[in-house]
PDB file of N, CA and C in Angstrom:
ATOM      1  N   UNK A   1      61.012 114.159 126.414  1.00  0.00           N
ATOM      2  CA  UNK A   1      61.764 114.247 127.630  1.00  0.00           C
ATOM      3  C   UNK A   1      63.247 114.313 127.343  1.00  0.00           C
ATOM      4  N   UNK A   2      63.519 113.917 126.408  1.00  0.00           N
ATOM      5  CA  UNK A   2      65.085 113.800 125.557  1.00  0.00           C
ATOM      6  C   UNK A   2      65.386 115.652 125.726  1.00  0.00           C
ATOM      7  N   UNK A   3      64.501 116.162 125.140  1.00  0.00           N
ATOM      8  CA  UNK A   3      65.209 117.906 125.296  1.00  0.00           C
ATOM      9  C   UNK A   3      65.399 118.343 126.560  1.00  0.00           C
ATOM     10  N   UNK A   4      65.074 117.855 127.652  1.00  0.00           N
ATOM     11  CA  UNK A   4      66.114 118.352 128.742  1.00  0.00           C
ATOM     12  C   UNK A   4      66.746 117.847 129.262  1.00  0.00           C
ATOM     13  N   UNK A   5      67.060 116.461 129.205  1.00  0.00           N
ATOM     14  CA  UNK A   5      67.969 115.252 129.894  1.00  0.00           C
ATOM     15  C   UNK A   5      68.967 115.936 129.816  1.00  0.00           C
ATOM     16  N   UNK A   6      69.871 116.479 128.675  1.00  0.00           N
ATOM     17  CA  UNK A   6      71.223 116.796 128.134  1.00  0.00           C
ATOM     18  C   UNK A   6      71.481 118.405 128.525  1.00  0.00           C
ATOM     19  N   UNK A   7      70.188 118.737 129.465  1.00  0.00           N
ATOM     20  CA  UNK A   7      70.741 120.226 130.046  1.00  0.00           C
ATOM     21  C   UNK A   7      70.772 120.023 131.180  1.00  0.00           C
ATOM     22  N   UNK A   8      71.132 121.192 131.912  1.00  0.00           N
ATOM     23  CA  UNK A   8      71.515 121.387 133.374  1.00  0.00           C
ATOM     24  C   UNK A   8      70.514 122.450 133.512  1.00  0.00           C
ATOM     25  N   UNK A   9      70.723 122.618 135.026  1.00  0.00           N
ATOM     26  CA  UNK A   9      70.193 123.851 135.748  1.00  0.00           C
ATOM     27  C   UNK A   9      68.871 124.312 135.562  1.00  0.00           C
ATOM     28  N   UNK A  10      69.056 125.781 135.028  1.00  0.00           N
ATOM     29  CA  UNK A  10      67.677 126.627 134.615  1.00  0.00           C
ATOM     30  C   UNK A  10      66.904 126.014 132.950  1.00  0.00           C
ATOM     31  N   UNK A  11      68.181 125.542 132.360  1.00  0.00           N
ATOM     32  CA  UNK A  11      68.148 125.171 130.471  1.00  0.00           C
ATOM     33  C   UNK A  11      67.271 123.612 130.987  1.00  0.00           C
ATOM     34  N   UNK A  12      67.759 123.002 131.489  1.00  0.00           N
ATOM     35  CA  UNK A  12      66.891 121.909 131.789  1.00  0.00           C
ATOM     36  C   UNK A  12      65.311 122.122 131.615  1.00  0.00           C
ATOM     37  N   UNK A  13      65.620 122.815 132.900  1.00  0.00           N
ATOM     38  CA  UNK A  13      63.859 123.131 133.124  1.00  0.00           C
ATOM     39  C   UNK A  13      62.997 123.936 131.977  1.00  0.00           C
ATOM     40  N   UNK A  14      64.126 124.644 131.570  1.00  0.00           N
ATOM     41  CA  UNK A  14      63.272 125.658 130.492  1.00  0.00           C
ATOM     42  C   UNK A  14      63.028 124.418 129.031  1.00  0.00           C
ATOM     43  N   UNK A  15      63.588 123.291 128.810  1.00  0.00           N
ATOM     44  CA  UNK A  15      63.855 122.269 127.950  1.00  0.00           C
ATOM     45  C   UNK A  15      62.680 121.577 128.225  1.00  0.00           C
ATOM     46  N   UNK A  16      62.394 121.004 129.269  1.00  0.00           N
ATOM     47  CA  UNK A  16      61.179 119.888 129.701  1.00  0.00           C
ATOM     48  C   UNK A  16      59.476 121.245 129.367  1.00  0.00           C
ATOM     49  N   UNK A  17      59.858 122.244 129.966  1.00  0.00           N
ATOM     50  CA  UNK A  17      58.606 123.246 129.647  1.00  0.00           C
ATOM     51  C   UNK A  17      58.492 123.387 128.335  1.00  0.00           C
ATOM     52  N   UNK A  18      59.268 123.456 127.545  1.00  0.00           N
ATOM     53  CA  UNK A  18      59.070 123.127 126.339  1.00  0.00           C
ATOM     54  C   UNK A  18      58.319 122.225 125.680  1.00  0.00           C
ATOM     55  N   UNK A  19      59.043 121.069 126.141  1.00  0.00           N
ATOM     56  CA  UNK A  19      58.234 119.720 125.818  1.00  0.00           C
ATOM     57  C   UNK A  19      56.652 119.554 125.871  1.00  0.00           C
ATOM     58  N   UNK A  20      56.402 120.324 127.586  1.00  0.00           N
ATOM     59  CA  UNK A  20      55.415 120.348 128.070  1.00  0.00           C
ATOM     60  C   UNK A  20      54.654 120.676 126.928  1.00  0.00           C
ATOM     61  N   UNK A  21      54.739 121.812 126.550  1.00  0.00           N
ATOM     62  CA  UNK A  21      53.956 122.782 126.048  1.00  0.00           C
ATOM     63  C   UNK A  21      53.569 122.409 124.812  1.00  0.00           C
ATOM     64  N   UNK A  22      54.781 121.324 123.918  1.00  0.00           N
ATOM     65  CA  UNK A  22      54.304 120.628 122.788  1.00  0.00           C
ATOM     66  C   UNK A  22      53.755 119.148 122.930  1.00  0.00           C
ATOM     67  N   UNK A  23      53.721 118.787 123.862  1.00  0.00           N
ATOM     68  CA  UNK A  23      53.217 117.641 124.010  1.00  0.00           C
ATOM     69  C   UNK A  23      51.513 117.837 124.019  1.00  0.00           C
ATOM     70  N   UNK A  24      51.568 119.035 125.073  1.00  0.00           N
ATOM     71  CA  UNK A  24      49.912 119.219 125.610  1.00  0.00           C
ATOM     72  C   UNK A  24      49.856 119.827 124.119  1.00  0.00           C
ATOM     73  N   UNK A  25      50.511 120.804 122.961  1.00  0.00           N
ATOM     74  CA  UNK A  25      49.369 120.864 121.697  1.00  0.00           C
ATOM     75  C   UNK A  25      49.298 119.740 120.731  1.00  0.00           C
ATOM     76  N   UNK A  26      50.017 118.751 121.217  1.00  0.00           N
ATOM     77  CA  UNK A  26      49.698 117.517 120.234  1.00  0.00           C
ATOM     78  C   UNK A  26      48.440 116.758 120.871  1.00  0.00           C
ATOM     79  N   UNK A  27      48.177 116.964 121.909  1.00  0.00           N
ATOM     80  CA  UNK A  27      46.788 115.840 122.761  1.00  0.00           C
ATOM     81  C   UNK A  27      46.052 117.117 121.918  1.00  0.00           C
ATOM     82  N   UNK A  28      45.906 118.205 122.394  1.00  0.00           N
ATOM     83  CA  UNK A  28      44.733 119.245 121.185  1.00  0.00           C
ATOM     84  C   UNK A  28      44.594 119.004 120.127  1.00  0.00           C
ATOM     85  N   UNK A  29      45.683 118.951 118.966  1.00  0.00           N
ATOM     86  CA  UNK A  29      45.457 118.775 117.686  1.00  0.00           C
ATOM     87  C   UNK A  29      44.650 117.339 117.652  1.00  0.00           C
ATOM     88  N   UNK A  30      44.724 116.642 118.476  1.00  0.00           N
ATOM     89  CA  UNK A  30      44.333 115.218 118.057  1.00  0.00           C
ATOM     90  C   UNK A  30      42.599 115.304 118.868  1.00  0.00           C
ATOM     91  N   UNK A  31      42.643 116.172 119.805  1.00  0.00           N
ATOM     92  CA  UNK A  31      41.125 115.983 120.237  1.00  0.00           C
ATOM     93  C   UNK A  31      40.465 117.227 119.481  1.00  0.00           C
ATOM     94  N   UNK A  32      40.940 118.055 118.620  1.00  0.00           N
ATOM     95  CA  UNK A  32      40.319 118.934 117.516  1.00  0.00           C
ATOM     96  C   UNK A  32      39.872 118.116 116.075  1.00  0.00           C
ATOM     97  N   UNK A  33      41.083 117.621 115.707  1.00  0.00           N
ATOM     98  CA  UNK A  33      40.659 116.589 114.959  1.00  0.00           C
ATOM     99  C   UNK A  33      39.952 115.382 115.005  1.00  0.00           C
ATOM    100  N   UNK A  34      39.715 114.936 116.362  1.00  0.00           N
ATOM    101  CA  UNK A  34      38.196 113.612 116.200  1.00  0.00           C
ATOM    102  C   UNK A  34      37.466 114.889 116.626  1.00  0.00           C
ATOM    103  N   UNK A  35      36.978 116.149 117.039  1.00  0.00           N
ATOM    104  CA  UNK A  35      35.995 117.131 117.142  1.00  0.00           C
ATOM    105  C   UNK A  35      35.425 117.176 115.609  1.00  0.00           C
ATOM    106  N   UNK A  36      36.547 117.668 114.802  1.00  0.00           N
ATOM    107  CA  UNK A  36      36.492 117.894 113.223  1.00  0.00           C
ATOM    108  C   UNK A  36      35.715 116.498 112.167  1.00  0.00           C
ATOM    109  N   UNK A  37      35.877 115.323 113.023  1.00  0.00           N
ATOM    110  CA  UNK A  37      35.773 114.228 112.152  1.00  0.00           C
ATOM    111  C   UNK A  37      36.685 114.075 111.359  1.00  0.00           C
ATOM    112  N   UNK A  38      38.107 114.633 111.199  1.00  0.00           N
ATOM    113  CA  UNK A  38      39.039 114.603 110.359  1.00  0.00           C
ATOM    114  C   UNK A  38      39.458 113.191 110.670  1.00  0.00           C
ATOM    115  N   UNK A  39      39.490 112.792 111.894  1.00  0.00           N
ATOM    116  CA  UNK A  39      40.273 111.267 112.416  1.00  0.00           C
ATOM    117  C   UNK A  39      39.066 110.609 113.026  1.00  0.00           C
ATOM    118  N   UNK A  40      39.124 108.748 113.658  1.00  0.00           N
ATOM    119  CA  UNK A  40      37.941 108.635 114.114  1.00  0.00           C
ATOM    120  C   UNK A  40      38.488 108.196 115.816  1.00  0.00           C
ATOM    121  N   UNK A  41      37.991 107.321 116.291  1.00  0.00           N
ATOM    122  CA  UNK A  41      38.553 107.157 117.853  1.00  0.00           C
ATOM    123  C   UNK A  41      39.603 107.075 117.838  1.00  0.00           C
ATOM    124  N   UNK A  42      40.481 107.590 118.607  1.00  0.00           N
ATOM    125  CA  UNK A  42      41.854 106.881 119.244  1.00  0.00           C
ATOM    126  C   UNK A  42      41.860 106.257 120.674  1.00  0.00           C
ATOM    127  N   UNK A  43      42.503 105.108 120.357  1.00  0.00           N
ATOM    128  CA  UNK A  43      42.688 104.308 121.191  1.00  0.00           C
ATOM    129  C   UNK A  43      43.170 104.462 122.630  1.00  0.00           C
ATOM    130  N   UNK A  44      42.333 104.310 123.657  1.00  0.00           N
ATOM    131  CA  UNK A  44      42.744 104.333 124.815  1.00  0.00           C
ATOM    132  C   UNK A  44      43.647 104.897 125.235  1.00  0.00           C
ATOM    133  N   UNK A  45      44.427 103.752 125.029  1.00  0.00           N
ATOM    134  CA  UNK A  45      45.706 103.621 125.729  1.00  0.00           C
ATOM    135  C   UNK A  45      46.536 104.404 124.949  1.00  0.00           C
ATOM    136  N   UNK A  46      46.392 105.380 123.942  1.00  0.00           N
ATOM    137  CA  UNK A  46      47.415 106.228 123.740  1.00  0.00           C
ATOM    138  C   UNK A  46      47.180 107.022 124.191  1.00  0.00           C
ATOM    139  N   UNK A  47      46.147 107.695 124.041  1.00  0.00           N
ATOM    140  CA  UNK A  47      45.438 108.837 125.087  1.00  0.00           C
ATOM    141  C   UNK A  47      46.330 108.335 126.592  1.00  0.00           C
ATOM    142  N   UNK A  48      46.125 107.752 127.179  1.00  0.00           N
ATOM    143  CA  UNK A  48      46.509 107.455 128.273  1.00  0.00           C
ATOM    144  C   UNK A  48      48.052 107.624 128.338  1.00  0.00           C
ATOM    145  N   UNK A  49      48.626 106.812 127.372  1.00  0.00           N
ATOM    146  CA  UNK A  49      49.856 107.404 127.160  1.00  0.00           C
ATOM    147  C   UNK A  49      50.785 108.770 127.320  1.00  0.00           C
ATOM    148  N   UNK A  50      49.842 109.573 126.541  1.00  0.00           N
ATOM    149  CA  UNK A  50      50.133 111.149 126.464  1.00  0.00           C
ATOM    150  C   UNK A  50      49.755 111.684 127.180  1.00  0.00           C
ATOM    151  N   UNK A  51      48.559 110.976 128.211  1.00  0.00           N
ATOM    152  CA  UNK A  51      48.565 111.733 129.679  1.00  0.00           C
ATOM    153  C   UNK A  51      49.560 111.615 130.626  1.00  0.00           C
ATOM    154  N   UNK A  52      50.401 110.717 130.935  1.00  0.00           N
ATOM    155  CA  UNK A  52      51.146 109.997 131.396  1.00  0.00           C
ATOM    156  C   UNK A  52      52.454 110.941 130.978  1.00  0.00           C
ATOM    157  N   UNK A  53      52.739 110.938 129.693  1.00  0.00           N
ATOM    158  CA  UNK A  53      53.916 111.880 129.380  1.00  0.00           C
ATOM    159  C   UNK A  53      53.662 113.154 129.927  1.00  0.00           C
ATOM    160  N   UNK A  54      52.097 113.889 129.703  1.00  0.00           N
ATOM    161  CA  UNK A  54      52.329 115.064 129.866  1.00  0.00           C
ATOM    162  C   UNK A  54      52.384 115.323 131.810  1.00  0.00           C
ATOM    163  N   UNK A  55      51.909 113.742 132.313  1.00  0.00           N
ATOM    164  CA  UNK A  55      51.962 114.117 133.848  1.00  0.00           C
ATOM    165  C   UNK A  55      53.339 114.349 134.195  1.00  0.00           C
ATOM    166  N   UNK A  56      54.049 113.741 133.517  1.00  0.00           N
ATOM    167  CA  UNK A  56      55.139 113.696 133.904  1.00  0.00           C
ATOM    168  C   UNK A  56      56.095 114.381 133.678  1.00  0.00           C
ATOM    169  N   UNK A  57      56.241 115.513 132.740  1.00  0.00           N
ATOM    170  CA  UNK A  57      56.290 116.693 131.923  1.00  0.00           C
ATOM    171  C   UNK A  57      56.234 117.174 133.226  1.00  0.00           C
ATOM    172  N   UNK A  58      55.199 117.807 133.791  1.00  0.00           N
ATOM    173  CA  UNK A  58      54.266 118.526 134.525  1.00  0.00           C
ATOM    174  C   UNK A  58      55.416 118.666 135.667  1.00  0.00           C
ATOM    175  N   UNK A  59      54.930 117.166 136.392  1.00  0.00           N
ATOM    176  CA  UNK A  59      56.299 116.854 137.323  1.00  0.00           C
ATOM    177  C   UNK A  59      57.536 117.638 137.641  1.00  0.00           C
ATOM    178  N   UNK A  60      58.120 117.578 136.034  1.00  0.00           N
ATOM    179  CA  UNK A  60      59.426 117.546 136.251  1.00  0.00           C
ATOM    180  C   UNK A  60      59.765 119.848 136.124  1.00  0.00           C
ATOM    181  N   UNK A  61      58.735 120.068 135.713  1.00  0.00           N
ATOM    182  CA  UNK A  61      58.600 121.442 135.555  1.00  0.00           C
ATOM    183  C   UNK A  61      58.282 122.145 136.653  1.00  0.00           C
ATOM    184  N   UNK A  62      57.408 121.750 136.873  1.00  0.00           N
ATOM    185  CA  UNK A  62      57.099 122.312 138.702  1.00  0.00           C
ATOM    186  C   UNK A  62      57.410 121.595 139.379  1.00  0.00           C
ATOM    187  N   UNK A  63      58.187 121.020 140.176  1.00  0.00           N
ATOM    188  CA  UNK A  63      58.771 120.023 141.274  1.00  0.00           C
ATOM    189  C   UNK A  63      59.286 121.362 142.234  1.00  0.00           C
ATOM    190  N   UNK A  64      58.826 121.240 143.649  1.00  0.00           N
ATOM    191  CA  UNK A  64      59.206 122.288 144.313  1.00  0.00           C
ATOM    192  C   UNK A  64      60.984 121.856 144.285  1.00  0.00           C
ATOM    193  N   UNK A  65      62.135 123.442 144.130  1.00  0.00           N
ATOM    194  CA  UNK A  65      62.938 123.238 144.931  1.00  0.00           C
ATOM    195  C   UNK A  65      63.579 122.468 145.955  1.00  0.00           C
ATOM    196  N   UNK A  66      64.658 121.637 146.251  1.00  0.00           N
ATOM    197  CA  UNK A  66      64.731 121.196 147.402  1.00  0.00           C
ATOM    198  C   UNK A  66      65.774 122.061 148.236  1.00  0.00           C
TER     199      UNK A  66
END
């Protein structure tokens, strides 16, 4: 969320979509890898965590206009 705090305007938004977009392939790499057996459970609440970031990601990317 740090890469768009420090922009404005359109750079903002294009900053947080960013984020978005690497946040949601880090929850993949990590549910490819317990797919793979490369890793074994992860814990809840990080999962939950990174849903939470990416809701909020989400949020701040599509928020209608006011």
């Amino acid at each position: 969320m740090a890469e768009g705090m420090g922009n404005h305007a359109g750079n903002k938004r294009q900053r947080y979509s960013s984020a978005l977009g690497s946040a949601r392939e880090v929850l993949a790499c990590v549910q490819v890898a317990q797919a793979m057996r490369y890793i074994g459970t992860v814990d809840a609440k990080v999962l939950d965590r990174m849903d939470h970031v990416i809701a909020t990601l989400t949020r701040l990317v599509y928020r209608r206009a006011s």
